[in-house]
C-alpha atoms as a PDB file:
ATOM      1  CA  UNK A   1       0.000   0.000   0.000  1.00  0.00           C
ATOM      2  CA  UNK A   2       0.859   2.993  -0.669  1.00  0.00           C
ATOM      3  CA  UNK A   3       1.855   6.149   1.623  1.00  0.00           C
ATOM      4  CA  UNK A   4       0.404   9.623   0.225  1.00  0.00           C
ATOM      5  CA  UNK A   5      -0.126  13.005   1.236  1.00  0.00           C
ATOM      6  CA  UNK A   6      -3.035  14.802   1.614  1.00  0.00           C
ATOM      7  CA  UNK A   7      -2.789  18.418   0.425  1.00  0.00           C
ATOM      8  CA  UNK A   8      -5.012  21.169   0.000  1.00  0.00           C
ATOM      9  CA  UNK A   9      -5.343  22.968  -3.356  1.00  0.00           C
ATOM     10  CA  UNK A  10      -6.518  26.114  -4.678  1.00  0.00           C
ATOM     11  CA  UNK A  11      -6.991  27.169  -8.300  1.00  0.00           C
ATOM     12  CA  UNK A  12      -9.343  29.465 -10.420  1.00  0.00           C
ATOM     13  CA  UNK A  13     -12.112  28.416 -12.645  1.00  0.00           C
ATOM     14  CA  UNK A  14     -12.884  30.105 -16.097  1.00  0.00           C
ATOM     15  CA  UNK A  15     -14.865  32.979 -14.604  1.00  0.00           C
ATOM     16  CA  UNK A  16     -12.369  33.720 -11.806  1.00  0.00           C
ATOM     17  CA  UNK A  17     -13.666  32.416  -9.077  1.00  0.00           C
ATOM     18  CA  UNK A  18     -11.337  29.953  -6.668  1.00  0.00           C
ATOM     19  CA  UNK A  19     -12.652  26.616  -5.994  1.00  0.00           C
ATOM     20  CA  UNK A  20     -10.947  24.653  -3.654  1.00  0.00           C
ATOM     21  CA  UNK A  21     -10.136  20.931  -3.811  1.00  0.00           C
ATOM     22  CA  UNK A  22      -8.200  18.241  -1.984  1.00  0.00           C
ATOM     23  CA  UNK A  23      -5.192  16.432  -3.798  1.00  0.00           C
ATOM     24  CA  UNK A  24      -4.571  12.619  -2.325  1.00  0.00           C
ATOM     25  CA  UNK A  25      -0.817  12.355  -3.877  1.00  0.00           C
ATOM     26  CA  UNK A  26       1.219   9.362  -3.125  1.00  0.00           C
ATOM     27  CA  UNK A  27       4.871   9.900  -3.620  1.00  0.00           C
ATOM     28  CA  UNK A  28       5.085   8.247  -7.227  1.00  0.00           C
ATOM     29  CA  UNK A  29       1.540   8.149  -8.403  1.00  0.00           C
ATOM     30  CA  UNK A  30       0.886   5.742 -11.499  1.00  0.00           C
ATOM     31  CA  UNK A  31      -1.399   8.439 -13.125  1.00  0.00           C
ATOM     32  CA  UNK A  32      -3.674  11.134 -12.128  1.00  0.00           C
ATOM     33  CA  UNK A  33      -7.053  11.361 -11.532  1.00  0.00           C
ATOM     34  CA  UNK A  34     -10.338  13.853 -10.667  1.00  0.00           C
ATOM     35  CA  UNK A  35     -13.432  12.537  -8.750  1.00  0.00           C
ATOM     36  CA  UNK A  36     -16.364  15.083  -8.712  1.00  0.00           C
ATOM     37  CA  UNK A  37     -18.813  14.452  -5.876  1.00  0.00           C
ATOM     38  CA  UNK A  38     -22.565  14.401  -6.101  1.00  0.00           C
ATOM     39  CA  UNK A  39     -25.088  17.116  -6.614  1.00  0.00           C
ATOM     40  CA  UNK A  40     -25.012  19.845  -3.664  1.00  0.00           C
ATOM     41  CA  UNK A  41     -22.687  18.056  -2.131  1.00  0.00           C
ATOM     42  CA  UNK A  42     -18.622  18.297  -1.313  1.00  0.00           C
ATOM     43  CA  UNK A  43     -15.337  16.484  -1.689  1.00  0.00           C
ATOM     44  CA  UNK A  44     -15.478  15.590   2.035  1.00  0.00           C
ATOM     45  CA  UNK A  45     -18.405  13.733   1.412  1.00  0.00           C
ATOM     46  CA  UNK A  46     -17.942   9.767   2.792  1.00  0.00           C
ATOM     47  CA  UNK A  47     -18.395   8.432  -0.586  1.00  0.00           C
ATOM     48  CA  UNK A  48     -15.462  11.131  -2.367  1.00  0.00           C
ATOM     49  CA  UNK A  49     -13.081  11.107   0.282  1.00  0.00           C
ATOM     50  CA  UNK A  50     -13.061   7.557   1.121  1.00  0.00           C
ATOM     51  CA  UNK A  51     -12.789   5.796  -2.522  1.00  0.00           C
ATOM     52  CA  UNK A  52     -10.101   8.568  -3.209  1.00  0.00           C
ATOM     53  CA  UNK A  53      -8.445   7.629  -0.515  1.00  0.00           C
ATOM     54  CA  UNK A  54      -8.463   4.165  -1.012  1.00  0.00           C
ATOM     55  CA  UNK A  55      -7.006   4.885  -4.320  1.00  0.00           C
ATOM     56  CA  UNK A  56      -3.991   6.777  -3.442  1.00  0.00           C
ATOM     57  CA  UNK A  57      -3.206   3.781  -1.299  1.00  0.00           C
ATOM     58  CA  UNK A  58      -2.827   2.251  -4.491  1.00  0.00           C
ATOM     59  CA  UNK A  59      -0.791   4.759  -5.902  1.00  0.00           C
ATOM     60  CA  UNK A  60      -3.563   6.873  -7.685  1.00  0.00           C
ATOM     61  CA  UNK A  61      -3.416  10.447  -7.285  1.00  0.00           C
ATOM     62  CA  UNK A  62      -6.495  11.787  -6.758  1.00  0.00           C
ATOM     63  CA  UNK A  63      -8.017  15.326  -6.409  1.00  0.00           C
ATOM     64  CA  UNK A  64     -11.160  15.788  -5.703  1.00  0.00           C
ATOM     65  CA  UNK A  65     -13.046  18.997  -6.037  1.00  0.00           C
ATOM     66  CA  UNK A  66     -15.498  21.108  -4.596  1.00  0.00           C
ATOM     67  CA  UNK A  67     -17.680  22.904  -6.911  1.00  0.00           C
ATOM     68  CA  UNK A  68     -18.434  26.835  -7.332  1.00  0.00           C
ATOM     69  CA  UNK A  69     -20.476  27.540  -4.570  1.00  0.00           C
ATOM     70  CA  UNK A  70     -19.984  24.496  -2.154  1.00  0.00           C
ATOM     71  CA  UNK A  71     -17.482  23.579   0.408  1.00  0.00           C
ATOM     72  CA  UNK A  72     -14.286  25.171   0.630  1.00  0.00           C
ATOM     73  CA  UNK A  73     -15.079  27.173  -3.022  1.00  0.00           C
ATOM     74  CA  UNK A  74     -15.751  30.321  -3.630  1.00  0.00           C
ATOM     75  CA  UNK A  75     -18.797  32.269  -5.918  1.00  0.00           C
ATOM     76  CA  UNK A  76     -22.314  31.912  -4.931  1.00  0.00           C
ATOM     77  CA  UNK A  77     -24.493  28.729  -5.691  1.00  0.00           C
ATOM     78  CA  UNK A  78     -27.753  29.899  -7.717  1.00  0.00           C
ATOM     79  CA  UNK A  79     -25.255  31.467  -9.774  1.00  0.00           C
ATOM     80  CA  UNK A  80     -24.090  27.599 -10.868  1.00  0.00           C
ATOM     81  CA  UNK A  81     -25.613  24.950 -12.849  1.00  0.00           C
ATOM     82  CA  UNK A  82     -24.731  21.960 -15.381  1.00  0.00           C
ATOM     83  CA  UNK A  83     -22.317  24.457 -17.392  1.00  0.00           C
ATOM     84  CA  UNK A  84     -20.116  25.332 -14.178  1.00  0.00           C
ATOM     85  CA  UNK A  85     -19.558  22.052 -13.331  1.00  0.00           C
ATOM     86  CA  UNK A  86     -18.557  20.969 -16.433  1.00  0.00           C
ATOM     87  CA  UNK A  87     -16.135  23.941 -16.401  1.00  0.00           C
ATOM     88  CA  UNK A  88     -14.740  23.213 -13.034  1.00  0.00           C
ATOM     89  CA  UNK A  89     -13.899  19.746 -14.082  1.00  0.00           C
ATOM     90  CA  UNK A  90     -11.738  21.200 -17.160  1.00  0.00           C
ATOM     91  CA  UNK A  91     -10.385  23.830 -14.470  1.00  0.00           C
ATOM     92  CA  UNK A  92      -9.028  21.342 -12.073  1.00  0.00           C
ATOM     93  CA  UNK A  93      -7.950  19.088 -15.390  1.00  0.00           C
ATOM     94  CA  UNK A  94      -6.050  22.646 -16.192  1.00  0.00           C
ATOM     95  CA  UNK A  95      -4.475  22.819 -12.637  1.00  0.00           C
ATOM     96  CA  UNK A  96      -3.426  18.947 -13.007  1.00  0.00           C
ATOM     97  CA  UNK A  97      -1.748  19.747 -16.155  1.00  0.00           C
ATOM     98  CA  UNK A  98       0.254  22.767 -14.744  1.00  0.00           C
ATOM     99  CA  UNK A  99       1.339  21.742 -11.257  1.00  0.00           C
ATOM    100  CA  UNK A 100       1.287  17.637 -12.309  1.00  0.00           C
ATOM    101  CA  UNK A 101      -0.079  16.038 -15.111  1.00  0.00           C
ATOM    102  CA  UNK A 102      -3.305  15.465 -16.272  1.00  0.00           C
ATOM    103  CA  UNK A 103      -5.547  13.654 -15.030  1.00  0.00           C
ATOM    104  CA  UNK A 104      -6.008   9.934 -17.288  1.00  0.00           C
ATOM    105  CA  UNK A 105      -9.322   8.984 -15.242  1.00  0.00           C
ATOM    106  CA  UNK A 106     -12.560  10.757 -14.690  1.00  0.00           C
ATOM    107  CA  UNK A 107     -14.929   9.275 -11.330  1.00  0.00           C
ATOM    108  CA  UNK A 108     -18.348  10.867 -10.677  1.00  0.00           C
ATOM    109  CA  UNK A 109     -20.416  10.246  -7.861  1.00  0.00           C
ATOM    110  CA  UNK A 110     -24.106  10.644  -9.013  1.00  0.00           C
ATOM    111  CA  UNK A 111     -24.686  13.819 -11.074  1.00  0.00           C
ATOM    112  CA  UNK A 112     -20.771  14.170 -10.409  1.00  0.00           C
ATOM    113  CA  UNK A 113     -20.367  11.268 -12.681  1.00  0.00           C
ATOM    114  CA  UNK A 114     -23.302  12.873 -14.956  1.00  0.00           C
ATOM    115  CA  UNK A 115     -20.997  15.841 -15.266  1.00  0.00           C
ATOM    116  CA  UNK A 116     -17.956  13.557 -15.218  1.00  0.00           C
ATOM    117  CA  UNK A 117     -19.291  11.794 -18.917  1.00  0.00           C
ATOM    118  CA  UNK A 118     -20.020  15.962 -20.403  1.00  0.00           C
ATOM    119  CA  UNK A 119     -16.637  16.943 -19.085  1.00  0.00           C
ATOM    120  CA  UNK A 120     -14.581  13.982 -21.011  1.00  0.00           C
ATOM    121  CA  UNK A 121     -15.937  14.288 -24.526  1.00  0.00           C
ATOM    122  CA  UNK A 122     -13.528  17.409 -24.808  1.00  0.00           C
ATOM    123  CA  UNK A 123     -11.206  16.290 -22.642  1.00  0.00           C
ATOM    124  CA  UNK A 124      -8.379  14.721 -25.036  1.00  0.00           C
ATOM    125  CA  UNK A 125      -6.027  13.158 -22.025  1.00  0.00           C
ATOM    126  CA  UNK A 126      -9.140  10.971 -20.260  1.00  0.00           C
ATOM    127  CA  UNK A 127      -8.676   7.699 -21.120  1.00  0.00           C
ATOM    128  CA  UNK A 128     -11.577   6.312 -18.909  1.00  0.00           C
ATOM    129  CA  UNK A 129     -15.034   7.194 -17.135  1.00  0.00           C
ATOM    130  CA  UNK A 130     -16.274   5.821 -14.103  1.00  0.00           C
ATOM    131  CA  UNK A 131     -20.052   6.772 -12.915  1.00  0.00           C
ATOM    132  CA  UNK A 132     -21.200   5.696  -9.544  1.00  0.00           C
ATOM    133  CA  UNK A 133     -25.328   5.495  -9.261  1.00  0.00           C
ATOM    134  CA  UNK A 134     -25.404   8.748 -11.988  1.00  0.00           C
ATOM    135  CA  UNK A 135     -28.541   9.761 -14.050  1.00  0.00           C
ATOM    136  CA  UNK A 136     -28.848   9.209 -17.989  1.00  0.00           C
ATOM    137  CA  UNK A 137     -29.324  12.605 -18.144  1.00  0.00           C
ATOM    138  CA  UNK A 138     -28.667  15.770 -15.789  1.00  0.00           C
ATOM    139  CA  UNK A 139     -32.582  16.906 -16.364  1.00  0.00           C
ATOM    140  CA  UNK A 140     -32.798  13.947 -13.680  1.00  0.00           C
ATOM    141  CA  UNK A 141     -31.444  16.519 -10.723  1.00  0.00           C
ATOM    142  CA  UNK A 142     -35.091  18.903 -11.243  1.00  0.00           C
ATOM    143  CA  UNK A 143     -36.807  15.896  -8.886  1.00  0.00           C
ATOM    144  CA  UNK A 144     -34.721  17.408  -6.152  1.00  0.00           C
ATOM    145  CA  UNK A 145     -36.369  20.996  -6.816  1.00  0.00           C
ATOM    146  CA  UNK A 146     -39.624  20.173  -5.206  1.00  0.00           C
ATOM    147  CA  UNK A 147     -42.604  23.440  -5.345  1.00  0.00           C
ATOM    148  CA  UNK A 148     -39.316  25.260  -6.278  1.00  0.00           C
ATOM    149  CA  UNK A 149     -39.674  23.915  -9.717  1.00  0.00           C
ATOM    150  CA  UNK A 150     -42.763  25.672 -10.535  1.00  0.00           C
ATOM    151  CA  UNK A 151     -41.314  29.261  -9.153  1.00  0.00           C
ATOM    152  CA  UNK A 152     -38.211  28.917 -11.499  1.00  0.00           C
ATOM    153  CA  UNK A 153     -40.103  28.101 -14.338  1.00  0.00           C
ATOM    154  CA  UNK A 154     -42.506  31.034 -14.337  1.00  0.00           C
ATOM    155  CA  UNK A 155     -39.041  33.180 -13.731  1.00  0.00           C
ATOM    156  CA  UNK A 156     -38.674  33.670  -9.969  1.00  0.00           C
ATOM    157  CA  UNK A 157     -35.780  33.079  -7.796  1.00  0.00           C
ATOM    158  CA  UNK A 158     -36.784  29.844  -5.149  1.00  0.00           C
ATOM    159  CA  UNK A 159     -35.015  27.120  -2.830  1.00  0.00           C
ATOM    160  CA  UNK A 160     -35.014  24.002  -2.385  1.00  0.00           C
ATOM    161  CA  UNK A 161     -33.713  21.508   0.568  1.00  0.00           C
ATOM    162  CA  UNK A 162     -31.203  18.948   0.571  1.00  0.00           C
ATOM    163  CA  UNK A 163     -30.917  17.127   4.048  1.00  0.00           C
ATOM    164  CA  UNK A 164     -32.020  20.153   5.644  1.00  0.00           C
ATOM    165  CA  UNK A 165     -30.032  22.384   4.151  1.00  0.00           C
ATOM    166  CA  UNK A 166     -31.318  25.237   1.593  1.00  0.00           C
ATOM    167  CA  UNK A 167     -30.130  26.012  -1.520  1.00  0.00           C
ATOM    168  CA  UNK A 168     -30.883  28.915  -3.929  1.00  0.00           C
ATOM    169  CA  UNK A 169     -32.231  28.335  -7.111  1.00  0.00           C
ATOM    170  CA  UNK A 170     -31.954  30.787  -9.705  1.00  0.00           C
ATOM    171  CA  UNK A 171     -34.114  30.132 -13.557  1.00  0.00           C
ATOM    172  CA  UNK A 172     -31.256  29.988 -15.527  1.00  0.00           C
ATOM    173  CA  UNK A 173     -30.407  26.873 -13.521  1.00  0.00           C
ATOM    174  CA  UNK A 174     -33.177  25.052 -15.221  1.00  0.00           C
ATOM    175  CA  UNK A 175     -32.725  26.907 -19.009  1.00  0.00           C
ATOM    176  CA  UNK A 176     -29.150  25.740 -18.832  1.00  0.00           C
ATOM    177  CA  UNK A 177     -30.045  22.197 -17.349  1.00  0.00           C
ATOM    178  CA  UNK A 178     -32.304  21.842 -20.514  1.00  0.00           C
ATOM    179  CA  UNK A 179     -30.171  22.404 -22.893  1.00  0.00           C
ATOM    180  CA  UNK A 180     -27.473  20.245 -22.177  1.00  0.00           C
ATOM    181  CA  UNK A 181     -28.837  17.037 -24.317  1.00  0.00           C
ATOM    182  CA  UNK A 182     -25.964  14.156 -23.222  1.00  0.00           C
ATOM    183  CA  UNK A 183     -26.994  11.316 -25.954  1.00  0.00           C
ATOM    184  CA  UNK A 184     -24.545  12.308 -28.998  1.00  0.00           C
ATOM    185  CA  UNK A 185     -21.505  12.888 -26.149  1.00  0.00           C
ATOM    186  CA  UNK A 186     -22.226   9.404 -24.635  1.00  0.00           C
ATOM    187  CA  UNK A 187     -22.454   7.857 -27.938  1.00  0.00           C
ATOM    188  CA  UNK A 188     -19.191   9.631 -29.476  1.00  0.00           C
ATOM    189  CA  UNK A 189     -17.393   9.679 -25.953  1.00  0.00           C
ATOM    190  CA  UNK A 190     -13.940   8.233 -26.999  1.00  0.00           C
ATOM    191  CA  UNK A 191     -12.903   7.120 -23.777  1.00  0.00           C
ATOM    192  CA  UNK A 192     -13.543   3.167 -21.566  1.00  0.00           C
ATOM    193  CA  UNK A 193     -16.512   3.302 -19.502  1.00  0.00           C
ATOM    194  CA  UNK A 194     -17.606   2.020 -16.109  1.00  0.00           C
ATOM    195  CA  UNK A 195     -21.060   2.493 -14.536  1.00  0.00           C
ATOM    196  CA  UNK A 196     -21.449   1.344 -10.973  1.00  0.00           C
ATOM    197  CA  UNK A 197     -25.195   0.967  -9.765  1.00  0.00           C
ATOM    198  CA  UNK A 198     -27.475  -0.380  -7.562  1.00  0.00           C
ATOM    199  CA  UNK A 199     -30.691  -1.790  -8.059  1.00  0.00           C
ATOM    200  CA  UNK A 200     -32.627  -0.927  -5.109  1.00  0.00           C
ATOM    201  CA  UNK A 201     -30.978   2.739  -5.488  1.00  0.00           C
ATOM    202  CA  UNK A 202     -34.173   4.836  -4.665  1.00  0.00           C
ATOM    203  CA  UNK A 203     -32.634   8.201  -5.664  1.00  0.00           C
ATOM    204  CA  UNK A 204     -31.237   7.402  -8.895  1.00  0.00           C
ATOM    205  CA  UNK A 205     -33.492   4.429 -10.767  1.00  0.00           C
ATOM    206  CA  UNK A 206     -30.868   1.643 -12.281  1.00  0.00           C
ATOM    207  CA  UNK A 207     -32.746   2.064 -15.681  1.00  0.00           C
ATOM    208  CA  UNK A 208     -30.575   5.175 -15.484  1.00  0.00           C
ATOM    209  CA  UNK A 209     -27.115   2.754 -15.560  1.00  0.00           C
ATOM    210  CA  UNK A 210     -28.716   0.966 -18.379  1.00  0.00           C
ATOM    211  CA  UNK A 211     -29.573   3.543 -20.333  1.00  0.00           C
ATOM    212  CA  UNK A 212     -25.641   4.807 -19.737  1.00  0.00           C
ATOM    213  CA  UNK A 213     -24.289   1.100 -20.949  1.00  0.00           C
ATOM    214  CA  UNK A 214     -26.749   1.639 -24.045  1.00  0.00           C
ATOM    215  CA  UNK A 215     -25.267   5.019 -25.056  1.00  0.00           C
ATOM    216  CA  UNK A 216     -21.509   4.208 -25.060  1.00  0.00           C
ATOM    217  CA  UNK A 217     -19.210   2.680 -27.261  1.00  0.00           C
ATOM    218  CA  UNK A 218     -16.758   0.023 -26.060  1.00  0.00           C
ATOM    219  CA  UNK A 219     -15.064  -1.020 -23.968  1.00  0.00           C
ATOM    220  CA  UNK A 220     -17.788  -0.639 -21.163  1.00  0.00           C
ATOM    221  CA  UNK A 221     -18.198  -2.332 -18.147  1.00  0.00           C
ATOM    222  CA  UNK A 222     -21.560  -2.070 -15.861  1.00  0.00           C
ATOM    223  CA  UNK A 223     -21.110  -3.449 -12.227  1.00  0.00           C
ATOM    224  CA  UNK A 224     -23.756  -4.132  -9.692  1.00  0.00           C
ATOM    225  CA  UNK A 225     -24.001  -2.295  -6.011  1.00  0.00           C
ATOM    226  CA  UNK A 226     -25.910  -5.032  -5.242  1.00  0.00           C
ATOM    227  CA  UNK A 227     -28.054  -3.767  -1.811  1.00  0.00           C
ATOM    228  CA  UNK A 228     -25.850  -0.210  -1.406  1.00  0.00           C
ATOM    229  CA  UNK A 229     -27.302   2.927  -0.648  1.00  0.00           C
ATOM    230  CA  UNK A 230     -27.109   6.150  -3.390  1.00  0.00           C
ATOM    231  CA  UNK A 231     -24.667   7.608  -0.815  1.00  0.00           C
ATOM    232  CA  UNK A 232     -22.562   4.545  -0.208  1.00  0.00           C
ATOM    233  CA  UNK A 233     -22.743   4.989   3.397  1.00  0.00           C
ATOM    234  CA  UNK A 234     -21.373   1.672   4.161  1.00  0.00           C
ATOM    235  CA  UNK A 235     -17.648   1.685   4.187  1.00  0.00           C
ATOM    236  CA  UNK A 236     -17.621  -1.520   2.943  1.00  0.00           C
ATOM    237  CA  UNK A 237     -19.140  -0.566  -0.556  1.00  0.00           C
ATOM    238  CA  UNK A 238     -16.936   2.048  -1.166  1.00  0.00           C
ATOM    239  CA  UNK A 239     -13.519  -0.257  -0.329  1.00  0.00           C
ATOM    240  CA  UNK A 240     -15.883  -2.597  -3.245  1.00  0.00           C
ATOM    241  CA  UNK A 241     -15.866   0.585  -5.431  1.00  0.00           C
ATOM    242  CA  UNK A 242     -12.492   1.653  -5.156  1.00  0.00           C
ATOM    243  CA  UNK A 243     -11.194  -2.080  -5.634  1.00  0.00           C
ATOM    244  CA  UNK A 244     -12.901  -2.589  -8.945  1.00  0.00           C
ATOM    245  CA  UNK A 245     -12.123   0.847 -10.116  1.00  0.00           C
ATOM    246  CA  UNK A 246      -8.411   0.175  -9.455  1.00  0.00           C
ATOM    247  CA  UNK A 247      -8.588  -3.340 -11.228  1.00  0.00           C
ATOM    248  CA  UNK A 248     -10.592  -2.026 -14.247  1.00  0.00           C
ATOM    249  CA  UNK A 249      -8.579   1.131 -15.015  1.00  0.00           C
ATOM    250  CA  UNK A 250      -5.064  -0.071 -14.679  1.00  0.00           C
ATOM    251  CA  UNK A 251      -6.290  -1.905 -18.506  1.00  0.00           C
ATOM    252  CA  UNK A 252      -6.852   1.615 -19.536  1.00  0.00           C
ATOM    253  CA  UNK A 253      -4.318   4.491 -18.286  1.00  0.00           C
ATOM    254  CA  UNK A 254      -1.279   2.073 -18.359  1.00  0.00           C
END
């Protein structure tokens, strides 16, 4: 196993604004990698932070991000959406490539991973995608939005709640959540695939995971969560995860 360091990291997305992220680096990683966590939340979420750091035990570097508006970043939240993601992927790809080397490997935990798939289509140096319990389609996230939904759409500012906590909600959230149409960059996305799901996931439906192994091209590999949760709260389904994703990828960042 693998000694690393964990180091905190600071770098500017395309509009300016500093997110912040957390960079698991062992001393001589194999290759690089970027793990974006799931919708709303951060990369100290139990899911992020232990698969990355299960990884850099096996001598993956790993940084994993928080996005504009959540955690350690910086800019305001209802001023996000689909787009900004997207961007702060190819931001900390940007810092990788600068201060490291880029990143070969792409993980996304639910609409992370949704984000992860938009993000790699233009990303040439990703060799592989790995999705855990992410939605088809990032129109999936609106079921969050609640009586919000109908406020945005007829133009007004709202919130909604996520485990208590509010979040602002602005409507060019949802015009920019519309038009991001993910079929042709799942279909053309020249990069290996793996989809982790679970069937009993009540957050994100499985037919979402086969819908994913139905748009891409090989090589693609869909594994079972069996009986996990969306959030992978036990520890022993993300040690699963990071096992498999360690097996699986060596094939395609060597």
């Amino acid at each position: 196993m693998s000694k690393f360091q964990s180091l905190d990291c600071r770098f500017e997305n395309s509009q300016g604004i500093t997110l912040a992220a957390k960079l698991e680096l062992p001393e001589n990683p194999d290759y690089f990698a970027i793990f974006s966590p799931c919708f709303t939340c951060t990369k100290e979420t139990l899911a992020t932070s232990r698969i990355s750091r299960l990884l850099a035990r096996n001598n993956i570097a790993i940084l994993r991000l928080d996005f504009t508006g959540l955690g350690q970043s910086e800019g305001d939240f209802g001023d996000s959406n689909f787009s900004t993601m997207i961007d702060d992927i190819h931001s900390a790809q940007q810092y990788l490539s600068q201060h490291h080397q880029a990143a070969k490997l792409l993980i996304g935990h639910s609409m992370g991973g949704t984000a992860s798939y938009a993000s790699a289509h233009s990303l040439n140096d990703i060799k592989a995608v790995c999705s855990i319990a992410s939605p088809s389609s990032p129109e999936h996230v609106l079921h969050h939005f609640g009586d919000a939904l109908e406020h945005i759409k007829s133009g007004k500012t709202s919130e909604f709640s996520v485990a208590g906590t509010l979040y602002p909600i602005k409507p060019q959230f949802l015009h920019d959540l519309l038009r991001h149409k993910l079929d042709d960059c799942l279909s053309s996305l020249d990069a290996a695939t793996l989809i982790f799901h679970a069937e009993k996931d009540t957050l994100v439906n499985i037919e979402h995971a086969y819908r994913l192994f139905s748009l891409t091209k090989q090589p693609k590999s869909f594994i079972s969560l069996d009986t996990a949760d969306h959030i992978l709260s036990d520890r022993n389904d993300a040690a699963y995860v990071a096992d498999l994703i360690y097996s699986w990828a060596k094939r395609y960042t060597a």
